[in-house]
C-alpha atoms as a PDB file:
ATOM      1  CA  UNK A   1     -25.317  19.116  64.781  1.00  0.00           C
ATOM      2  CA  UNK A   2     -27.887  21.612  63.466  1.00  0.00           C
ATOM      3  CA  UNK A   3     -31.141  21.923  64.694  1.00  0.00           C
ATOM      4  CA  UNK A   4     -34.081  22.330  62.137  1.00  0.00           C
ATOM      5  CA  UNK A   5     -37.232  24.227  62.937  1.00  0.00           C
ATOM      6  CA  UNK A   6     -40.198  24.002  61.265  1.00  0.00           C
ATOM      7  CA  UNK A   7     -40.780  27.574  60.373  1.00  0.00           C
ATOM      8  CA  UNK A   8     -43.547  27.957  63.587  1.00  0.00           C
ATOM      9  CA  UNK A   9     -43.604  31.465  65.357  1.00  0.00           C
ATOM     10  CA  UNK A  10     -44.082  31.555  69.251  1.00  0.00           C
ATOM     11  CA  UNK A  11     -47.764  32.788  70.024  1.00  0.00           C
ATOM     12  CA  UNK A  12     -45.979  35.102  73.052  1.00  0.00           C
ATOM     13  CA  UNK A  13     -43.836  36.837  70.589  1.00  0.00           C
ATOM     14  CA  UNK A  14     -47.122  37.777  68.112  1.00  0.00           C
ATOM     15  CA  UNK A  15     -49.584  38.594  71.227  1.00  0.00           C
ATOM     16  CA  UNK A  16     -46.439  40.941  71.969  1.00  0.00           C
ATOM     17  CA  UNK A  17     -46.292  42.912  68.755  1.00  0.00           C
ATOM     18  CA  UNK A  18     -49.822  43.367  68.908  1.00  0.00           C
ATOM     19  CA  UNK A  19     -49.569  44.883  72.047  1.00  0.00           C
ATOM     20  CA  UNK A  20     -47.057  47.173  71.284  1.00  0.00           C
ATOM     21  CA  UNK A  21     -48.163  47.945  68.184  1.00  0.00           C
ATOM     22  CA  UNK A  22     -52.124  48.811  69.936  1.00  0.00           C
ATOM     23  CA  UNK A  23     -50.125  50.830  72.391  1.00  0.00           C
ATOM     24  CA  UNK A  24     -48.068  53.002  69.745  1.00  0.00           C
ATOM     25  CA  UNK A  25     -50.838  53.498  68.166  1.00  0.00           C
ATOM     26  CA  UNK A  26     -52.751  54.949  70.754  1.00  0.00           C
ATOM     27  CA  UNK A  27     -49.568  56.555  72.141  1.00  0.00           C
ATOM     28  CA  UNK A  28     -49.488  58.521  69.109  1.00  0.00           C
ATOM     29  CA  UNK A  29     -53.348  59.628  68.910  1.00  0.00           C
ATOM     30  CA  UNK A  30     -53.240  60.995  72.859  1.00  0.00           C
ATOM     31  CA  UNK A  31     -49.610  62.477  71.833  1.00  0.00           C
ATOM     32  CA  UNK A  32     -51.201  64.716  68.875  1.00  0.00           C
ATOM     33  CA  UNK A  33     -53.405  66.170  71.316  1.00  0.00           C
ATOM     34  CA  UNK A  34     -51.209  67.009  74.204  1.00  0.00           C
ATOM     35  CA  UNK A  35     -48.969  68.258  71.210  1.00  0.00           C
ATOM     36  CA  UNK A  36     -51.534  70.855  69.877  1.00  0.00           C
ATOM     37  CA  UNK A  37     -51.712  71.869  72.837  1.00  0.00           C
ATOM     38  CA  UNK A  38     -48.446  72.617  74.015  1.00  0.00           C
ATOM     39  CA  UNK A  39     -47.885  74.428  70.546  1.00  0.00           C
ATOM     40  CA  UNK A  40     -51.118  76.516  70.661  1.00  0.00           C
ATOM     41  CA  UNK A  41     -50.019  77.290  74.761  1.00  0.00           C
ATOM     42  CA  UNK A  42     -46.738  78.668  73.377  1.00  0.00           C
ATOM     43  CA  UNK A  43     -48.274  80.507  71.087  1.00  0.00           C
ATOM     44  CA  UNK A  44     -50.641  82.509  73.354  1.00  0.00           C
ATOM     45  CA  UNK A  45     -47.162  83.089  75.645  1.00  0.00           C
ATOM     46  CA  UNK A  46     -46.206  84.607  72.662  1.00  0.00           C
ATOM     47  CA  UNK A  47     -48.911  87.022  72.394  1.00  0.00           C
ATOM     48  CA  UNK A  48     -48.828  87.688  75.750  1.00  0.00           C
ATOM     49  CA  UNK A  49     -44.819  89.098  75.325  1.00  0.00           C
ATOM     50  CA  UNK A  50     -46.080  91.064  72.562  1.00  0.00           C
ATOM     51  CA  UNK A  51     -49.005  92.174  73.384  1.00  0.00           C
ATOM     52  CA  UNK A  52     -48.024  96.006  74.240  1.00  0.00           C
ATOM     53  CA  UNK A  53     -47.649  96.629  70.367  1.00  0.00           C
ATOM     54  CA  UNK A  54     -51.080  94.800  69.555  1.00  0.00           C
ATOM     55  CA  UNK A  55     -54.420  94.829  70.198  1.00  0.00           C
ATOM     56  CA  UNK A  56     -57.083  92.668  71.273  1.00  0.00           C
ATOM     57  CA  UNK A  57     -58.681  92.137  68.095  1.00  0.00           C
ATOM     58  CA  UNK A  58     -55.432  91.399  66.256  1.00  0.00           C
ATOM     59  CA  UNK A  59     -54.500  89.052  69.002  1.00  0.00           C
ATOM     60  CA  UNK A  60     -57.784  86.816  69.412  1.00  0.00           C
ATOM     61  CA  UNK A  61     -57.580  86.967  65.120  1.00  0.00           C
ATOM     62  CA  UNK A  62     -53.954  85.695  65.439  1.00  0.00           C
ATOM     63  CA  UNK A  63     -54.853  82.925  67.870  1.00  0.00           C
ATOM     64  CA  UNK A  64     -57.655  81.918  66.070  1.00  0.00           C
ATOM     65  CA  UNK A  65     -55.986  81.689  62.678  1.00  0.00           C
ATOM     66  CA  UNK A  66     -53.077  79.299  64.605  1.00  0.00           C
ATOM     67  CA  UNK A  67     -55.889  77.326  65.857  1.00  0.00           C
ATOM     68  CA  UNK A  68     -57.675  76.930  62.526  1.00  0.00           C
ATOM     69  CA  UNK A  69     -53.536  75.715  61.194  1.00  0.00           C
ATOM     70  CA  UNK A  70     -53.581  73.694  63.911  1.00  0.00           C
ATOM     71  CA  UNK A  71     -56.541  71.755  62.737  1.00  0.00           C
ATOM     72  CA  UNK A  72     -57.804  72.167  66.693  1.00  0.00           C
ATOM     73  CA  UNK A  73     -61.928  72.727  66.765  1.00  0.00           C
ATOM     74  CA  UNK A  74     -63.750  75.758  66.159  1.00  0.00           C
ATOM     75  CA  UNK A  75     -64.154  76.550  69.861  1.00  0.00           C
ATOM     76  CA  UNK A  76     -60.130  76.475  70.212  1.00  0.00           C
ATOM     77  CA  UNK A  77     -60.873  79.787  67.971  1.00  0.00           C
ATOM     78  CA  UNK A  78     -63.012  81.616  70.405  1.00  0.00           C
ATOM     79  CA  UNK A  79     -59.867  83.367  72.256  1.00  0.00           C
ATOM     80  CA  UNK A  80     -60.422  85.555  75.189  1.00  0.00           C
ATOM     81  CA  UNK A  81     -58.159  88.142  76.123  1.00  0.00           C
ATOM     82  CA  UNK A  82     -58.204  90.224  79.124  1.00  0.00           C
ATOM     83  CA  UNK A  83     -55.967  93.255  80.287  1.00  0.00           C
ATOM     84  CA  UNK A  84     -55.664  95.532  83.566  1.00  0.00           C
ATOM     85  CA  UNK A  85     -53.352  97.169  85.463  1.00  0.00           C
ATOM     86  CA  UNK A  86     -50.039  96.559  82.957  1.00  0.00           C
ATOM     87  CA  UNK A  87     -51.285  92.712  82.921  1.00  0.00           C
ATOM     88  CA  UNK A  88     -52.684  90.601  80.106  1.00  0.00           C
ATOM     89  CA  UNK A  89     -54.387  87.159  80.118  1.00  0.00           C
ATOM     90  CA  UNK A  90     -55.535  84.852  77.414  1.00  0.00           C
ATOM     91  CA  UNK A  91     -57.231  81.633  77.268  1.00  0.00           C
ATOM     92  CA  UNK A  92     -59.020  79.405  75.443  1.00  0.00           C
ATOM     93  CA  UNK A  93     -61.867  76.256  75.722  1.00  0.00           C
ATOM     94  CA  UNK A  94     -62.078  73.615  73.860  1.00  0.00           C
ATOM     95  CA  UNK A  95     -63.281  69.714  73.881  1.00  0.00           C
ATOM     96  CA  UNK A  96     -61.421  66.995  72.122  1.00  0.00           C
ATOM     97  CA  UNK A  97     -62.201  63.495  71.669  1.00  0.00           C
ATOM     98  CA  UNK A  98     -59.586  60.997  72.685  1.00  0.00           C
ATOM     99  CA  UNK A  99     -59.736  57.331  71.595  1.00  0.00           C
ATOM    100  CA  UNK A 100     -58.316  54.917  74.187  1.00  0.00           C
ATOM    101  CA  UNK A 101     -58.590  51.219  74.487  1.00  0.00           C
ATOM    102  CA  UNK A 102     -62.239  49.926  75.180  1.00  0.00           C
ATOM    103  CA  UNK A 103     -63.732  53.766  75.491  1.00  0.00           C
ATOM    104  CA  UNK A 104     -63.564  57.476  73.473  1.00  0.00           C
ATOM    105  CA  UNK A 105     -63.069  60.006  76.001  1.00  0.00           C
ATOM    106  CA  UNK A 106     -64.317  64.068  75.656  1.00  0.00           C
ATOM    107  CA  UNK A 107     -61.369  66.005  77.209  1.00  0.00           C
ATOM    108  CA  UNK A 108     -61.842  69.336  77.917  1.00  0.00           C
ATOM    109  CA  UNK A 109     -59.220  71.663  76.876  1.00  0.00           C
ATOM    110  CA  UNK A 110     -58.307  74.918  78.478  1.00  0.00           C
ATOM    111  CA  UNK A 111     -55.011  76.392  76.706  1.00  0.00           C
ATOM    112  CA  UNK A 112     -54.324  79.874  78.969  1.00  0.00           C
ATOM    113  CA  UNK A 113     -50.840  82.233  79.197  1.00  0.00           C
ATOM    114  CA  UNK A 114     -50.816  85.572  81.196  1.00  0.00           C
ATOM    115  CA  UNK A 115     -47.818  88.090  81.990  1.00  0.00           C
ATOM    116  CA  UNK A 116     -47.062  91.698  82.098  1.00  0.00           C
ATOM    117  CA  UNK A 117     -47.562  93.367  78.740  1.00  0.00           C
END
């Protein structure tokens, strides 16, 4: 014999798809962040390798042009770059505003690679 249902979803199943779907969603807004700055990170370690055949100015322009790409904020631009004794160090500050559940959160942001140059 064949059951017949009436067509009448489960109110677990829904409340569970709107959790998942809340938590993708700010999955994905936290990721972008942590993205950017893993990608502007590996930039700066890219400078860093190269830096012997460039120079300060060219390096912080460089940086800040990424950043700018990167859609990061204008502070992500301001790149410092510091050398001494066959050693190089860059870094960066910057503040980005996370939205989580319930509260928006101001993380600060402090992107930095060093090595011999």
């Amino acid at each position: 014999m064949v059951s017949v249902r009436a067509g009448k979803t489960n109110l677990g199943c829904l409340v569970s798809a709107l959790v998942a779907t809340a938590a993708v969603y700010f999955a994905v807004n936290v990721g972008t962040v942590a993205l950017d700055y893993y990608r502007f990170t590996d930039r700066m370690k890219q400078e860093v390798r190269f830096a012997s055949s460039r120079s300060d100015a060219v390096i912080k322009r460089r940086l800040a042009a990424y950043a700018d790409s990167l859609g990061l904020p204008e502070a992500a631009g301001k790149v410092h770059v510091k050398r001494g004794n066959k050693l190089i160090a860059i870094w960066a500050e910057y503040y980005h505003v996370v939205e989580l559940p319930g509260f928006v959160k101001e993380v600060r942001i402090n992107p930095q690679a060093s090595g011999p140059f």
